[in-house]
C-alpha atoms as a PDB file:
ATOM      1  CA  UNK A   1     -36.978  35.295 -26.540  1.00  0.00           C
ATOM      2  CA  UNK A   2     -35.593  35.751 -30.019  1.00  0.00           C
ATOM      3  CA  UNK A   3     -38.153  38.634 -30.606  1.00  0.00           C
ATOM      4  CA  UNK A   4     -37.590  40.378 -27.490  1.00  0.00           C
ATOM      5  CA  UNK A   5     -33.774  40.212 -28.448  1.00  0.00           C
ATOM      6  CA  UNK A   6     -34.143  41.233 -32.083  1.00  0.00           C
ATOM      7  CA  UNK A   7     -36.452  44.333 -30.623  1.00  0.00           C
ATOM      8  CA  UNK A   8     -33.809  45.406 -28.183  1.00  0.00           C
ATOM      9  CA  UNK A   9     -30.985  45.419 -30.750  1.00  0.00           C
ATOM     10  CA  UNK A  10     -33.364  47.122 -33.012  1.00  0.00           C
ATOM     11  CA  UNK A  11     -34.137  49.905 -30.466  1.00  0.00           C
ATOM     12  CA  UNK A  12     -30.157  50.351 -29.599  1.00  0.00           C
ATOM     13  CA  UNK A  13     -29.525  50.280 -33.090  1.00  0.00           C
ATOM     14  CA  UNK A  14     -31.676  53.485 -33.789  1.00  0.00           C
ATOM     15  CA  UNK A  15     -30.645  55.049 -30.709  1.00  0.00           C
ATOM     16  CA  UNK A  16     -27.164  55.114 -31.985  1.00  0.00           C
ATOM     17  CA  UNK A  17     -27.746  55.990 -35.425  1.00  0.00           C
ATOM     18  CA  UNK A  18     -29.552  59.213 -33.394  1.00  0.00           C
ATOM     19  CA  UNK A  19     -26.090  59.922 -32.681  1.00  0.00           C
ATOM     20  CA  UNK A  20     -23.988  59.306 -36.784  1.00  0.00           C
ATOM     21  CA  UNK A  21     -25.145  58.551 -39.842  1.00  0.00           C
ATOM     22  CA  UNK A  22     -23.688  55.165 -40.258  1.00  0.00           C
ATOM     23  CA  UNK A  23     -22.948  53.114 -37.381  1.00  0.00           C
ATOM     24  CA  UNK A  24     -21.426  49.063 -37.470  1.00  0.00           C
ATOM     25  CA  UNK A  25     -20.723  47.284 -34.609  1.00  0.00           C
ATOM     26  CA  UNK A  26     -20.662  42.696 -33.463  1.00  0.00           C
ATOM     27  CA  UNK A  27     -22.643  40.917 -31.382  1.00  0.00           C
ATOM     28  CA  UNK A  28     -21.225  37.483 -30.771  1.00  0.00           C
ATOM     29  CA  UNK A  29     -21.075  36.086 -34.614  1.00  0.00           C
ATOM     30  CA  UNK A  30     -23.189  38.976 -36.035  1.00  0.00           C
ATOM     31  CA  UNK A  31     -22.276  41.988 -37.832  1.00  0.00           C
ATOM     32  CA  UNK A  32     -25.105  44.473 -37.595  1.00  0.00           C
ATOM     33  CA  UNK A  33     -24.525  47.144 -39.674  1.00  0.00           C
ATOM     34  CA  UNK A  34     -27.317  50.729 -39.474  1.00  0.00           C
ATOM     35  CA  UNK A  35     -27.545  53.689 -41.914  1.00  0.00           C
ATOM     36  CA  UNK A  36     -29.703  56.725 -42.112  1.00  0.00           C
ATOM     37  CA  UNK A  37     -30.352  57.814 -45.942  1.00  0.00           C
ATOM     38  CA  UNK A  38     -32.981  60.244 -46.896  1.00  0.00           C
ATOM     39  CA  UNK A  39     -34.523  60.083 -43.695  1.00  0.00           C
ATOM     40  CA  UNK A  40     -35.114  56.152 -43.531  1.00  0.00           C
ATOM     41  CA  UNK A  41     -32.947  54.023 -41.304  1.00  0.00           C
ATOM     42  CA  UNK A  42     -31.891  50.928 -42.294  1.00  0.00           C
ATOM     43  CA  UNK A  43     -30.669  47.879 -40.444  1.00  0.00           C
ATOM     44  CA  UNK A  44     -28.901  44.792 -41.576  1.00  0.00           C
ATOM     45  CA  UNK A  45     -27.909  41.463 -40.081  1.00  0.00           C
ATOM     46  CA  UNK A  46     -25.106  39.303 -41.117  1.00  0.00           C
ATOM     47  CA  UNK A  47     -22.968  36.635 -39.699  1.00  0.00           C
ATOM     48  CA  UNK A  48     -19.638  37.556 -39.529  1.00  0.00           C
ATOM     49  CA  UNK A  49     -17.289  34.685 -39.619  1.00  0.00           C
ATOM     50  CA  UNK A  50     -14.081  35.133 -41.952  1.00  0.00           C
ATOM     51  CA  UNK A  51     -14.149  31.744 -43.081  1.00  0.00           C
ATOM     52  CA  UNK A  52     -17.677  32.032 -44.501  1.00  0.00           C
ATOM     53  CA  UNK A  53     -19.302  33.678 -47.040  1.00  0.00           C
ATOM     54  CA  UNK A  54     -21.406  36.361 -45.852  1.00  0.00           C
ATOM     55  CA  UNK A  55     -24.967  35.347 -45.230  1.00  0.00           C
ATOM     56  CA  UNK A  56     -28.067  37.756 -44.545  1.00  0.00           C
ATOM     57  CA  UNK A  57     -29.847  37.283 -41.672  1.00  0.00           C
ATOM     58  CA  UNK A  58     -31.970  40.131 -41.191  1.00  0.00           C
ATOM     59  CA  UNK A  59     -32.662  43.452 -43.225  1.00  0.00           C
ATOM     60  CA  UNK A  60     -35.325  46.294 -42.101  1.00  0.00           C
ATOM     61  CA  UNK A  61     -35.919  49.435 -42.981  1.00  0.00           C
ATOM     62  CA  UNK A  62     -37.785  52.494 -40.649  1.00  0.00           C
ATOM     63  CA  UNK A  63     -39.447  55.197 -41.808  1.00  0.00           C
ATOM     64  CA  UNK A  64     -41.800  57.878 -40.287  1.00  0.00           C
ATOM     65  CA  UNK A  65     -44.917  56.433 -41.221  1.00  0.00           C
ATOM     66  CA  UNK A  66     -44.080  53.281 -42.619  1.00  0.00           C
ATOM     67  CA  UNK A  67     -41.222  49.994 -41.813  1.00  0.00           C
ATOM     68  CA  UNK A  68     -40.876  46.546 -43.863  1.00  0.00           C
ATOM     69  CA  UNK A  69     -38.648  44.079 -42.384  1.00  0.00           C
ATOM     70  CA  UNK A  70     -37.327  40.833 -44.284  1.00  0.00           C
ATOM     71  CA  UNK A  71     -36.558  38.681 -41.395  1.00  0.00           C
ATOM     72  CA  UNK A  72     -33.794  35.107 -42.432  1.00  0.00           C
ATOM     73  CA  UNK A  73     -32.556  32.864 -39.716  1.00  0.00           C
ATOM     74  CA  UNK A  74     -31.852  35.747 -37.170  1.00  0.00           C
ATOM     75  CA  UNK A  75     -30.738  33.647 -33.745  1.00  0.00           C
ATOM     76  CA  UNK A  76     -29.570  33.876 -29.978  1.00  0.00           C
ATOM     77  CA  UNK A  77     -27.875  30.793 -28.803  1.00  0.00           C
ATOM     78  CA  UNK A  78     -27.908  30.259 -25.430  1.00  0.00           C
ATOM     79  CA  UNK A  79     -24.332  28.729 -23.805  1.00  0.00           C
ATOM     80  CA  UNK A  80     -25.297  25.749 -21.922  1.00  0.00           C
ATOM     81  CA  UNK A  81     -22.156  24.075 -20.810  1.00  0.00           C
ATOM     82  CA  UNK A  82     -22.113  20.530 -21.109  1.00  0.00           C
ATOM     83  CA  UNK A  83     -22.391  18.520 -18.031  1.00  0.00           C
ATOM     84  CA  UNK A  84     -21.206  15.241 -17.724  1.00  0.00           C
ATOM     85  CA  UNK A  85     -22.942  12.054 -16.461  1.00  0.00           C
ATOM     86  CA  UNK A  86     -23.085  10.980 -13.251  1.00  0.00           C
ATOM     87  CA  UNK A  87     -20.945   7.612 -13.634  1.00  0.00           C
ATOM     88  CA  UNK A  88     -22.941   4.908 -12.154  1.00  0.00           C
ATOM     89  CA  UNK A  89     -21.466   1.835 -10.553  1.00  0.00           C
ATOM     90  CA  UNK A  90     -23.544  -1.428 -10.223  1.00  0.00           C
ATOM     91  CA  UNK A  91     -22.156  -4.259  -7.145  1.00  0.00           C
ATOM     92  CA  UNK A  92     -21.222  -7.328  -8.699  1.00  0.00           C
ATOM     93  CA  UNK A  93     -22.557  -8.725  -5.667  1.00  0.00           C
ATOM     94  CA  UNK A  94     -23.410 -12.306  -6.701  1.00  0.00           C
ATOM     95  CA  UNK A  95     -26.323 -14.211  -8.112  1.00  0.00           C
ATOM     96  CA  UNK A  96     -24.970 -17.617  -7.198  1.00  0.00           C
ATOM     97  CA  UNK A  97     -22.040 -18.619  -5.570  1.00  0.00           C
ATOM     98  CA  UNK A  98     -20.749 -22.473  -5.374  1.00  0.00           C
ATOM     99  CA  UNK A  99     -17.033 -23.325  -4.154  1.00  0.00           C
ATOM    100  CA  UNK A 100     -15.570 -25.871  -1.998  1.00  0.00           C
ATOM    101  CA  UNK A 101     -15.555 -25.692   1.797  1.00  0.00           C
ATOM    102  CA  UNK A 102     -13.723 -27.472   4.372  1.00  0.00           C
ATOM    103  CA  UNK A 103     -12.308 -26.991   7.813  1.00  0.00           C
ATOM    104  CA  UNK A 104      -8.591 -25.359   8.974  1.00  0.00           C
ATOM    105  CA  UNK A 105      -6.629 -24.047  11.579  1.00  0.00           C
ATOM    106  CA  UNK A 106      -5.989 -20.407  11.453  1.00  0.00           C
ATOM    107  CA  UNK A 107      -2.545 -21.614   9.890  1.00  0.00           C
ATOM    108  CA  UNK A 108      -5.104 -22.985   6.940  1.00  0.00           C
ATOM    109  CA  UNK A 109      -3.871 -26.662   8.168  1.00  0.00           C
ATOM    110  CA  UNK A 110      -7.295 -28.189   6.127  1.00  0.00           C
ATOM    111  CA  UNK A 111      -9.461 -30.829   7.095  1.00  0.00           C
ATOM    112  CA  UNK A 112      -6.938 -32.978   8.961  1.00  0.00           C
ATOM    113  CA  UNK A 113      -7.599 -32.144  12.626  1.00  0.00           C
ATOM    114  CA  UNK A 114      -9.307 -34.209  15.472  1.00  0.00           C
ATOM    115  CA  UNK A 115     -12.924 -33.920  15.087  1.00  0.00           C
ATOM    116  CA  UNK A 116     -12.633 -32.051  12.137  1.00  0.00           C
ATOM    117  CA  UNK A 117     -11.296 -34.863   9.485  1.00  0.00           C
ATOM    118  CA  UNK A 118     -13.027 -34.076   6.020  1.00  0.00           C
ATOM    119  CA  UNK A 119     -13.067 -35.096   2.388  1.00  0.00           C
ATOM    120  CA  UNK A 120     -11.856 -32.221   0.171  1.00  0.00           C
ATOM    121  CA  UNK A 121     -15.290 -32.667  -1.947  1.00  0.00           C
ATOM    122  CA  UNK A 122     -17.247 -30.577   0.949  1.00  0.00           C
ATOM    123  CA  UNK A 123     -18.817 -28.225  -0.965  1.00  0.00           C
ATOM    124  CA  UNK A 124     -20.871 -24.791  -0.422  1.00  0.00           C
ATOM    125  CA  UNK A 125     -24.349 -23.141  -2.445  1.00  0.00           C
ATOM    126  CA  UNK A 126     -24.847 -19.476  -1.833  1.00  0.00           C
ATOM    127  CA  UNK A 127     -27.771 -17.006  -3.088  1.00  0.00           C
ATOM    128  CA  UNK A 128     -28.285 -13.221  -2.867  1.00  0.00           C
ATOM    129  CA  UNK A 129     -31.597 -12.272  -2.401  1.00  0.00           C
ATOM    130  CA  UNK A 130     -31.146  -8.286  -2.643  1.00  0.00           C
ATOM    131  CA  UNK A 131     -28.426  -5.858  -2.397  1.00  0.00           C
ATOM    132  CA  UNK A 132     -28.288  -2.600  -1.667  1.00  0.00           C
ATOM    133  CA  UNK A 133     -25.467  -0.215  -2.587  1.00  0.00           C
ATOM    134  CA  UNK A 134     -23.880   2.948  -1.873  1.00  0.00           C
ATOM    135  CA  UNK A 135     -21.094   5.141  -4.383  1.00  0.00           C
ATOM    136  CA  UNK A 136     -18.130   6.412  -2.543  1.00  0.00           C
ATOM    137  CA  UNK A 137     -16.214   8.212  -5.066  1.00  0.00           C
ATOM    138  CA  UNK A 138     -17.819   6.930  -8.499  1.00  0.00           C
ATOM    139  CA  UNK A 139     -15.013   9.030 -10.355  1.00  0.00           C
ATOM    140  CA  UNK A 140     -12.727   6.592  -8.502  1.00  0.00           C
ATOM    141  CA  UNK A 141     -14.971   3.608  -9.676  1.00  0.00           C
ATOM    142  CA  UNK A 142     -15.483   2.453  -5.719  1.00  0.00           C
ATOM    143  CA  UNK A 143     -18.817   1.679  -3.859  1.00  0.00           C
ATOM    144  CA  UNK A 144     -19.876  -0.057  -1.306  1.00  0.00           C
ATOM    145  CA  UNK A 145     -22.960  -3.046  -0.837  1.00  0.00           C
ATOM    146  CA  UNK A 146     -24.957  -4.913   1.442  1.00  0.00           C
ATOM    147  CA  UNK A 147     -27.644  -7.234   1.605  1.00  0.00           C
ATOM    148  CA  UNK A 148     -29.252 -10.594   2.485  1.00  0.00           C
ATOM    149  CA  UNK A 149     -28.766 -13.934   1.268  1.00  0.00           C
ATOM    150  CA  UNK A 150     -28.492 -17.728   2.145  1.00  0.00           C
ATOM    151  CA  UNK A 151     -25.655 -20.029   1.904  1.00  0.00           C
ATOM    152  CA  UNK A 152     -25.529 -23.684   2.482  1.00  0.00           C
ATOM    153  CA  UNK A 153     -22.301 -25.991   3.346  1.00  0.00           C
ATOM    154  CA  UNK A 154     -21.799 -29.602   3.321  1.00  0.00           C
ATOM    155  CA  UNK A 155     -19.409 -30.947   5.072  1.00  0.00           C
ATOM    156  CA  UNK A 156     -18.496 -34.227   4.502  1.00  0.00           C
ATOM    157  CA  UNK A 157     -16.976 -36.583   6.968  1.00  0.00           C
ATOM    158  CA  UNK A 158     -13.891 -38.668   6.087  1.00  0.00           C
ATOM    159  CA  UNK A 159     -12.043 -41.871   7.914  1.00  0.00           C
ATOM    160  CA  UNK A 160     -16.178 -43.607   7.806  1.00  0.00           C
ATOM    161  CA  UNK A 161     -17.170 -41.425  10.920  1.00  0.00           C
ATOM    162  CA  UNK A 162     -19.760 -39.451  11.953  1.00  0.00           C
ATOM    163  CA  UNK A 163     -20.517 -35.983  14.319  1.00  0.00           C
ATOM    164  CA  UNK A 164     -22.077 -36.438  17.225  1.00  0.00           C
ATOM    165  CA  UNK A 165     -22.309 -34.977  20.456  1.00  0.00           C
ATOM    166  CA  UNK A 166     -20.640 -36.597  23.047  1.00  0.00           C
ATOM    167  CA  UNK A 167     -20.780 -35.586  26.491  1.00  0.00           C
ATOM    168  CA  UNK A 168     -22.023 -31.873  25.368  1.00  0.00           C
ATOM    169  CA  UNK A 169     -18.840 -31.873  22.979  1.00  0.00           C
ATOM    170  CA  UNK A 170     -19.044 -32.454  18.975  1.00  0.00           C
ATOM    171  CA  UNK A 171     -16.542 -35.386  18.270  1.00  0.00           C
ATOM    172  CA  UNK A 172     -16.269 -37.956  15.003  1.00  0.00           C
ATOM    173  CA  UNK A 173     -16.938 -41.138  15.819  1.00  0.00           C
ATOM    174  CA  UNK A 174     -15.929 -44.400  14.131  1.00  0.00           C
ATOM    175  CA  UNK A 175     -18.410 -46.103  12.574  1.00  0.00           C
ATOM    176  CA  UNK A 176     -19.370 -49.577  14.492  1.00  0.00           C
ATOM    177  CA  UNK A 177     -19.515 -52.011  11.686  1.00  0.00           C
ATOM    178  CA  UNK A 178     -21.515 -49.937   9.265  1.00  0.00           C
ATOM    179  CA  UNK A 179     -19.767 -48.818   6.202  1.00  0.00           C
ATOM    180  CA  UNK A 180     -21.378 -44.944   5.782  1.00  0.00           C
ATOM    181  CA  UNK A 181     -21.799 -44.681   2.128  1.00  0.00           C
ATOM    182  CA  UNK A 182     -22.679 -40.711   3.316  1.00  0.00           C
ATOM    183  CA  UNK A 183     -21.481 -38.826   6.480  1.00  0.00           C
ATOM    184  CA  UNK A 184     -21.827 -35.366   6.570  1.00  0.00           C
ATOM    185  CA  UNK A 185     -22.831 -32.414   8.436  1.00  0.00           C
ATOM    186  CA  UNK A 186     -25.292 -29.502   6.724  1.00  0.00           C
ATOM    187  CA  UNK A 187     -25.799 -26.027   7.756  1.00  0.00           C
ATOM    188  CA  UNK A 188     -27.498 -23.332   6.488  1.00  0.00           C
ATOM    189  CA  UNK A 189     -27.137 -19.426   6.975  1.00  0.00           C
ATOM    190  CA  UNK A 190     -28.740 -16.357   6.730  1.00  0.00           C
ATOM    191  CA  UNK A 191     -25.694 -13.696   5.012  1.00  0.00           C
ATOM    192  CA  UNK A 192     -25.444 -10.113   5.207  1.00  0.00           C
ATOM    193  CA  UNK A 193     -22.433  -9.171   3.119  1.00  0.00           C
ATOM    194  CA  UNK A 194     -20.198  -5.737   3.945  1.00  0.00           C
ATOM    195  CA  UNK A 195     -17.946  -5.191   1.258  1.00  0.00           C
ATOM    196  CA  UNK A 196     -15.929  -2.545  -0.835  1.00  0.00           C
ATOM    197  CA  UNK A 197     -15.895  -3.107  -4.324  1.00  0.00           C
ATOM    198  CA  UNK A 198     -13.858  -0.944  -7.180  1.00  0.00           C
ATOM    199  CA  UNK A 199     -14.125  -1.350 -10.997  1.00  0.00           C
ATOM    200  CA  UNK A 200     -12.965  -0.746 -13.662  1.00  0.00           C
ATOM    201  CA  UNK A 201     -14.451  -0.591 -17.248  1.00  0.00           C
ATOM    202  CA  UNK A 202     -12.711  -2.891 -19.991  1.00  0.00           C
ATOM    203  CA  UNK A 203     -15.246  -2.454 -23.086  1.00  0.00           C
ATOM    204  CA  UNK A 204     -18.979  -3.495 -22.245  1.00  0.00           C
ATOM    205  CA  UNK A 205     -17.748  -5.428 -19.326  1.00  0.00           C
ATOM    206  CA  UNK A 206     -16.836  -4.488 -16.255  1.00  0.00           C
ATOM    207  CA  UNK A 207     -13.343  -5.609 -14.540  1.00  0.00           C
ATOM    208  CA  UNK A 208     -13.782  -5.798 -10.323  1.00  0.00           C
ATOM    209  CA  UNK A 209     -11.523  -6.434  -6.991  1.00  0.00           C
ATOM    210  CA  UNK A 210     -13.692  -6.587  -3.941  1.00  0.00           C
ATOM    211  CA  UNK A 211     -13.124  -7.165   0.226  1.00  0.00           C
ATOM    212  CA  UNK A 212     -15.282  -7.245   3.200  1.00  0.00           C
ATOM    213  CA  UNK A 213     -16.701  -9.268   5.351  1.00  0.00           C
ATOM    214  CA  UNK A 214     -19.658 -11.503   5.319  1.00  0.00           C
ATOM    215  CA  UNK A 215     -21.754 -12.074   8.739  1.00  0.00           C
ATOM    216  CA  UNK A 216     -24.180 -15.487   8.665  1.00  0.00           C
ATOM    217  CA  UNK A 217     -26.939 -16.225  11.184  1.00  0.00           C
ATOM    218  CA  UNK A 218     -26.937 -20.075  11.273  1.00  0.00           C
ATOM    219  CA  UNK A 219     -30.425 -21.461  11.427  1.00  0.00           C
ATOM    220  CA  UNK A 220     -30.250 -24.831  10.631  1.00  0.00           C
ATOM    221  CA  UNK A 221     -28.317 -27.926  10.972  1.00  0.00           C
ATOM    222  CA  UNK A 222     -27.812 -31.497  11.106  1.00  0.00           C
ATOM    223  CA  UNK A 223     -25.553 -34.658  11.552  1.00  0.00           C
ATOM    224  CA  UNK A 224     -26.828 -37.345   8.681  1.00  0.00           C
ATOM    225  CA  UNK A 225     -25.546 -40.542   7.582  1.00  0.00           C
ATOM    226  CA  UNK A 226     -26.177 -42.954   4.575  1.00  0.00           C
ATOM    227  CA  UNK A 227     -25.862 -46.530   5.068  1.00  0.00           C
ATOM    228  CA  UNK A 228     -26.986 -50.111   3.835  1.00  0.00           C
ATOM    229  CA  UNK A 229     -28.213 -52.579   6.286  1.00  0.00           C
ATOM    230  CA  UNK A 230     -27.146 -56.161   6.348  1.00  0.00           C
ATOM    231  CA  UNK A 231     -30.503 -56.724   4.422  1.00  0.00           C
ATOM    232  CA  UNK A 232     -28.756 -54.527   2.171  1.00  0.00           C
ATOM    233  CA  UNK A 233     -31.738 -52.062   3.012  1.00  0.00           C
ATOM    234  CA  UNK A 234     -30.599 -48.362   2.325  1.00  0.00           C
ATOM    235  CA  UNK A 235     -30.557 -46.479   5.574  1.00  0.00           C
ATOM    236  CA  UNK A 236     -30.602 -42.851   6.462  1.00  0.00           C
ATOM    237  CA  UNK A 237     -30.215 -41.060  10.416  1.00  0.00           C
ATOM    238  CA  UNK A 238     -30.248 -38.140  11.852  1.00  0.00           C
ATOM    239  CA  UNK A 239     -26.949 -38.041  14.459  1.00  0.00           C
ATOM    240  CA  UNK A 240     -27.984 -34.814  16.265  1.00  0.00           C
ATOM    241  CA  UNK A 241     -28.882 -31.071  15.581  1.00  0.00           C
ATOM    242  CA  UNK A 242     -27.481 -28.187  16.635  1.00  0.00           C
ATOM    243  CA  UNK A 243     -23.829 -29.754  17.447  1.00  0.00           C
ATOM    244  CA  UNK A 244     -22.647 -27.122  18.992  1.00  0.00           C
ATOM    245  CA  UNK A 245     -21.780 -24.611  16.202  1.00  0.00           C
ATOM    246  CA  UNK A 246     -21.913 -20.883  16.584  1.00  0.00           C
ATOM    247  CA  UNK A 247     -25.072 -19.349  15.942  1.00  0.00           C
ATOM    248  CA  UNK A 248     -22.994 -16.286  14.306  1.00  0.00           C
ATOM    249  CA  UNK A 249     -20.127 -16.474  11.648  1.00  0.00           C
ATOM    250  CA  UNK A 250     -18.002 -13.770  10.185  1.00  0.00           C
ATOM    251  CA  UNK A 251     -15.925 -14.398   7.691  1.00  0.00           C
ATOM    252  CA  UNK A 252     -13.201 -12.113   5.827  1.00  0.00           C
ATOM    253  CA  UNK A 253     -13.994 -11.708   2.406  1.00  0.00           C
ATOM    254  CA  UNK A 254     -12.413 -11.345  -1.053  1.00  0.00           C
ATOM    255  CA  UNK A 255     -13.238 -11.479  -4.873  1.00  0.00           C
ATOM    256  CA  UNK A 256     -12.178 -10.912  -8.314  1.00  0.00           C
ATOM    257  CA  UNK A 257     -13.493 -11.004 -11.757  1.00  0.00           C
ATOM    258  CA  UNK A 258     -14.832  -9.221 -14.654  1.00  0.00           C
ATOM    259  CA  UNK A 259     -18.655  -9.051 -16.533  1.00  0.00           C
ATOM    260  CA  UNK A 260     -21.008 -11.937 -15.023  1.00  0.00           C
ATOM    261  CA  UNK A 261     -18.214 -13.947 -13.839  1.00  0.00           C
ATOM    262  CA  UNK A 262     -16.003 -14.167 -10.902  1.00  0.00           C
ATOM    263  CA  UNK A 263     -14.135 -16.058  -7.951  1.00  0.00           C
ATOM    264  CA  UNK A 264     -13.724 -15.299  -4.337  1.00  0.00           C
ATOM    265  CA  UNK A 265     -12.311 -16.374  -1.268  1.00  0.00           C
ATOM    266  CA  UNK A 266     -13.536 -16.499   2.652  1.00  0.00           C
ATOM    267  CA  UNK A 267     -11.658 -17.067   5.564  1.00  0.00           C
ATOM    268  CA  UNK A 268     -13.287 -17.827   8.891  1.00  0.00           C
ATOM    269  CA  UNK A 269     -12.720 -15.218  11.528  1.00  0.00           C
ATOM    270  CA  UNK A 270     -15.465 -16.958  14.233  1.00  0.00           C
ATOM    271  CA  UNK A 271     -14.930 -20.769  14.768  1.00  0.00           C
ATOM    272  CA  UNK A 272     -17.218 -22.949  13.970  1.00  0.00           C
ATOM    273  CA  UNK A 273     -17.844 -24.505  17.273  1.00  0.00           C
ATOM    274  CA  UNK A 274     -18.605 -23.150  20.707  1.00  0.00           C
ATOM    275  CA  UNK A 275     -15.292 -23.062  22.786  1.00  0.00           C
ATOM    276  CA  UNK A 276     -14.220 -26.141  24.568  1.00  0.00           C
ATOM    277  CA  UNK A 277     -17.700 -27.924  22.327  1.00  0.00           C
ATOM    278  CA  UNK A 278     -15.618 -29.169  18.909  1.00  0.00           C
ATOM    279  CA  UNK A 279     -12.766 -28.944  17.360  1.00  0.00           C
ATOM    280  CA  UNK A 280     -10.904 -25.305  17.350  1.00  0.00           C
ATOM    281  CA  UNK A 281     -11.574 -24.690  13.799  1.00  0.00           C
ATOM    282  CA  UNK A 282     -12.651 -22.173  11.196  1.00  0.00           C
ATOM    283  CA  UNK A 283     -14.833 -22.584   8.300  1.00  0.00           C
ATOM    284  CA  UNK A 284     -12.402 -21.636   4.831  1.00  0.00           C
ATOM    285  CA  UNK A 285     -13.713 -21.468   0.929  1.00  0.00           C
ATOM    286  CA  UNK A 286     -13.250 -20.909  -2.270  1.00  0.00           C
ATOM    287  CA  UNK A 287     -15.386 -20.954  -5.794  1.00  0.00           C
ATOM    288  CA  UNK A 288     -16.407 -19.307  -8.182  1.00  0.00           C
ATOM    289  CA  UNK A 289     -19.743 -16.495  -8.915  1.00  0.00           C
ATOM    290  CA  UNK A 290     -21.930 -15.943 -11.323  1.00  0.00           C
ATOM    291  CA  UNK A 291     -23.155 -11.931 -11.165  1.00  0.00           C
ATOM    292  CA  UNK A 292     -26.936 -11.530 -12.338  1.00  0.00           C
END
């Protein structure tokens, strides 16, 4: 391409001195500058920048039967503009999640309702298995993500009762003298989180608000207890399965945090039960993540 340039300005070049003696004229940063003495017609490449010393680039000289060219650092740059990268956002959608869980009213009265009378050290254990995202204005720093996952609660029952059902309807029931050194009900879901996420970068790390929802398809649990006998013989039962509890959850979803490291917050929007089957209540948490 440089050859077929050089050529070109070479063949304009004598075309024009065809037409004077001595011609000069610029191409971008060059000066080109052609004469025509005693029938040979010389041409000579320079840069031609003010603030620089002049600098041959390209000298040749044309004759009838004869030419000799001393050929430097003649060039053609080609403008590319610069493009700038695509900004790419990564979900901080959650490794593993733990947080405490409990039971509420929608007014977020916790654990202290009829049937639904926990101790505050009811926990939860998420996982995401995989996530898929989507950008919706990366220059923005917002995207949104999906995925699967499974999360695990344990709730644990307070007062020394148990769930059962009773009469087709999930109630706590006293303890009849046994002392449960364990009560507690266990679930576990499958999740598919829908959430919004934007970010922001603070160095290396990345600084992140998020909301959504979270959908889980319950597909196991279980009434246990833990007792010791009067043989002082440790004891464990089964109360029931199934108990009544929604086979879908949705829960609305928030989060915070920056790098690897984060908290959230869910609030039950489905209640745990079947209607008129256990106590009117919603499943509530909070905890902390751990992005990987």
């Amino acid at each position: 391409m440089k050859k077929l340039a050089l050529s070109i300005i070479v063949l304009f070049s004598v075309a024009l001195v065809n037409a004077q003696n001595d011609t000069t004229f610029y191409y971008k940063e060059h000066q080109v500058v052609i004469t025509d003495e005693n029938g040979e017609i010389k041409v000579k490449v320079s840069n031609s920048q003010l603030d620089s010393s002049e600098v041959l680039l390209f000298e040749g000289t044309y004759g009838e039967e004869y030419s000799s060219e001393v050929s430097v650092n003649f060039s053609f740059q080609k403008m590319i503009p610069n493009k700038k990268k695509k900004k790419r956002l990564y979900p901080h959608s959650g490794g593993l999640s733990i947080g405490f869980s409990n039971l509420a009213t929608r007014d977020l009265n916790i654990g202290n309702m009829p049937d639904a009378q926990l101790k505050y050290n009811s926990y939860e254990l998420g996982f995401q298995i995989g996530t898929l995202n989507a950008p919706i204005a990366t220059q923005y720093g917002w995207l949104f993500f999906s995925g699967i996952g499974l999360r695990y609660h344990q709730y644990n029952a307070d007062f020394n009762t148990a769930f059962k059902v009773v009469d087709n309807y999930t109630r706590q029931v006293p303890g009849e003298d046994v002392k449960y050194k364990r009560s507690k009900i266990g679930t576990w879901y499958v999740t598919v989180p829908f959430m919004f996420e934007w970010q922001k970068k603070i160095g290396k790390r990345s600084f992140y608000c998020q909301f959504g929802a979270e959908a889980g398809i319950l597909f196991y649990s279980k009434s246990k207890v833990k007792y010791f006998n009067e043989e002082g013989k440790k004891v464990k039962e089964t109360y029931g399965r199934g108990l009544n509890i929604n086979p879908l959850t949705v829960d609305a979803r928030v989060g915070i945090g920056i790098g690897d490291f984060g908290l959230y917050a869910r609030y039950g929007l489905v209640h745990l039960f079947r209607q008129d089957r256990g106590a009117r209540v919603i499943p509530v948490a909070a905890g902390f993540v751990f992005n990987f």
